[in-house]
Protein backbone atom coordinates (compact mmCIF):
# COMPACT_ATOMS: atom_id res chain seq x y z
CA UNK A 1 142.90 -26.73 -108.49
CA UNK A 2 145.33 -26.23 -105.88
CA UNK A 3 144.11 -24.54 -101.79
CA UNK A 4 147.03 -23.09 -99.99
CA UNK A 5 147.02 -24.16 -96.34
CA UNK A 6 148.81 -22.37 -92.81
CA UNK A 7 150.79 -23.78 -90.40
CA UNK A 8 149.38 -23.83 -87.22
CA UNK A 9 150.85 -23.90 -83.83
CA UNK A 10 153.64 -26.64 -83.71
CA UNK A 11 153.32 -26.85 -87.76
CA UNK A 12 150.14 -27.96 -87.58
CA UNK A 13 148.61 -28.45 -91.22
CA UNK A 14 145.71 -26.38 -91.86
CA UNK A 15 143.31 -25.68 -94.61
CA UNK A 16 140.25 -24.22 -94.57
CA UNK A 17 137.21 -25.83 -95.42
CA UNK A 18 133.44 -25.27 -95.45
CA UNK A 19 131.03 -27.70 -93.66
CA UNK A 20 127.61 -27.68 -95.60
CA UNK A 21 124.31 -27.79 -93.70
CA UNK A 22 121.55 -29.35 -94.97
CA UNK A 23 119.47 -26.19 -95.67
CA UNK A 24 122.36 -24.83 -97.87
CA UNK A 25 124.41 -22.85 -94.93
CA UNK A 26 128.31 -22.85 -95.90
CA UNK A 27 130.15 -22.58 -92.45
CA UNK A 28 133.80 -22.02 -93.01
CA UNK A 29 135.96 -24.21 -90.66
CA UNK A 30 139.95 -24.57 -90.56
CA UNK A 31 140.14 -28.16 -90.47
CA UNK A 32 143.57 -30.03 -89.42
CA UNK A 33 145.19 -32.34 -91.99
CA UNK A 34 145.81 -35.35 -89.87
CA UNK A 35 147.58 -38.42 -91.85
CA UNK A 36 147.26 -40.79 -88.83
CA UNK A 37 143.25 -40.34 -89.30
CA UNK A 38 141.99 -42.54 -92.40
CA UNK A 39 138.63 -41.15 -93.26
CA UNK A 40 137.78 -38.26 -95.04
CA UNK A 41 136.52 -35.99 -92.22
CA UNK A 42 136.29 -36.01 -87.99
CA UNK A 43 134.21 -33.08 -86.39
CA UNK A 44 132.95 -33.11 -82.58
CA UNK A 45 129.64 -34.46 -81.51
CA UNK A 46 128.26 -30.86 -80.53
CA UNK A 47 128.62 -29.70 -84.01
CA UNK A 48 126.44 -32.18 -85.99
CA UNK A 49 123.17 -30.78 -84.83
CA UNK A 50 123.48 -27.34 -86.39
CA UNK A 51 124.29 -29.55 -89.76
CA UNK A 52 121.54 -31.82 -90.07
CA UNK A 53 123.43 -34.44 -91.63
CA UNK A 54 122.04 -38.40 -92.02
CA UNK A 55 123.85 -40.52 -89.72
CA UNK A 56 124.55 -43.80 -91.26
CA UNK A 57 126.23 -46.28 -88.90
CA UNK A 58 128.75 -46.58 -86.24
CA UNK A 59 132.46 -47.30 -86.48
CA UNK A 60 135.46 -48.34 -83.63
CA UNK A 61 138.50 -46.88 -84.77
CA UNK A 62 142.19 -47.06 -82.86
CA UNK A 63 142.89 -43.99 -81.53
CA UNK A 64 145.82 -42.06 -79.55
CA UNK A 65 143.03 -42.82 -76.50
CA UNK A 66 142.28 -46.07 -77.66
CA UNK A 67 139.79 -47.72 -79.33
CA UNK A 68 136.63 -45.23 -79.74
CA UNK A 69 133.52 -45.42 -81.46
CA UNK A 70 132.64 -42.92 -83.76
CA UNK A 71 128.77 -42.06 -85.08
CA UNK A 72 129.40 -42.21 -89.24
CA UNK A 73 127.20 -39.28 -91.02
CA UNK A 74 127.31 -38.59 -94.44
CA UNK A 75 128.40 -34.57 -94.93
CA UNK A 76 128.69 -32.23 -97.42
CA UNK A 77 131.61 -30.25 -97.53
CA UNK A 78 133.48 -27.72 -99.97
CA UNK A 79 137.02 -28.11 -99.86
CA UNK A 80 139.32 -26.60 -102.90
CA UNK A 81 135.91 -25.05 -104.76
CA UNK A 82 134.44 -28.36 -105.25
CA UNK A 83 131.68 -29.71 -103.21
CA UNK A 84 132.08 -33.31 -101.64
CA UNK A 85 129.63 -35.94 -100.27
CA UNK A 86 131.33 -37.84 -97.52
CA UNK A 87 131.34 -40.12 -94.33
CA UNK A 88 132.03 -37.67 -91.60
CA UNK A 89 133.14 -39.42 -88.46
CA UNK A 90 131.38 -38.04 -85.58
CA UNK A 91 133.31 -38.12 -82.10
CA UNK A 92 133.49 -36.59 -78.34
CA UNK A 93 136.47 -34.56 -77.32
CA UNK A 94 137.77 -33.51 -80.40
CA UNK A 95 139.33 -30.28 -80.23
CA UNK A 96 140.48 -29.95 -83.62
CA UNK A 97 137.98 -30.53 -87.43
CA UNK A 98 140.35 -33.22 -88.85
CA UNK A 99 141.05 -33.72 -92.89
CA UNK A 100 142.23 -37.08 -92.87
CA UNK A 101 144.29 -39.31 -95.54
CA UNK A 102 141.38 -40.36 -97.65
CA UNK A 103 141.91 -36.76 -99.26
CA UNK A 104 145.18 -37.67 -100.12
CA UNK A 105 144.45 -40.51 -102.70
CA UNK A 106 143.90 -38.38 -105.61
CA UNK A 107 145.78 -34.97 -104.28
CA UNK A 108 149.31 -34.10 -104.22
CA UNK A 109 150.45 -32.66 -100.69
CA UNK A 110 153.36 -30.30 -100.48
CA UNK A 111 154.79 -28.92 -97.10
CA UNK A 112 157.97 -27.25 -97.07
CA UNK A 113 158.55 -26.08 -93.49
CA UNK A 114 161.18 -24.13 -94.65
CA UNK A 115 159.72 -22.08 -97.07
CA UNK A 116 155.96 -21.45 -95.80
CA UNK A 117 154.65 -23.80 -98.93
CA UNK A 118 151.97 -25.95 -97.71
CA UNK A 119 149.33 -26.97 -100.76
CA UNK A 120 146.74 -29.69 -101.59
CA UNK A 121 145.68 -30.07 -105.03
């Protein structure tokens, strides 16, 4: 399967993705494709409450900001009809839900600008 994505402002890369709660609730989120991000999945702090995900361990990662440590949870999520157990990096100040370029090792990206075609699958 192929999902279709948007460009966001500045040509962001955006698809949209649901976030799976623990008691079943699907809450659709456009999440950022960010390919200087290597996990799967980066949400803010405030939102893993509402999910009632398992956190799992901790994690310093490199960031723009520095070195930050992130809270590890493992998430459900359904991205392109499929439903996905994951690490979910957990982390203050994050304006954006970022994909990141774990989804990329057994997807195909396309984004040409040009023409509007932006697709993962």
């Amino acid at each position: 399967m192929t999902i279709s994505g948007l460009f966001g402002d500045e040509d962001a890369l955006i698809f949209e993705i649901n976030l799976i709660a623990l008691d079943g609730l699907e809450l659709p989120v456009d999440a950022m494709l960010d390919t200087g991000f290597s996990g799967w999945l980066a949400i803010e702090q405030q939102d893993i409450d509402a999910l009632g995900w398992t956190y799992i361990d901790q994690q310093i990662m490199r960031t723009a900001s520095g070195d930050v440590r992130f809270k590890i949870y493992i998430g459900k999520v359904k991205f392109d009809g499929e439903e996905f157990d994951i690490p979910v990096h957990i982390g203050k100040d994050l304006t954006e839900v970022l994909l990141g370029r774990q989804w990329l090792t057994n997807r195909r990206l396309v984004v040409d600008i040009q023409s509007g075609e932006l697709t993962l699958g």
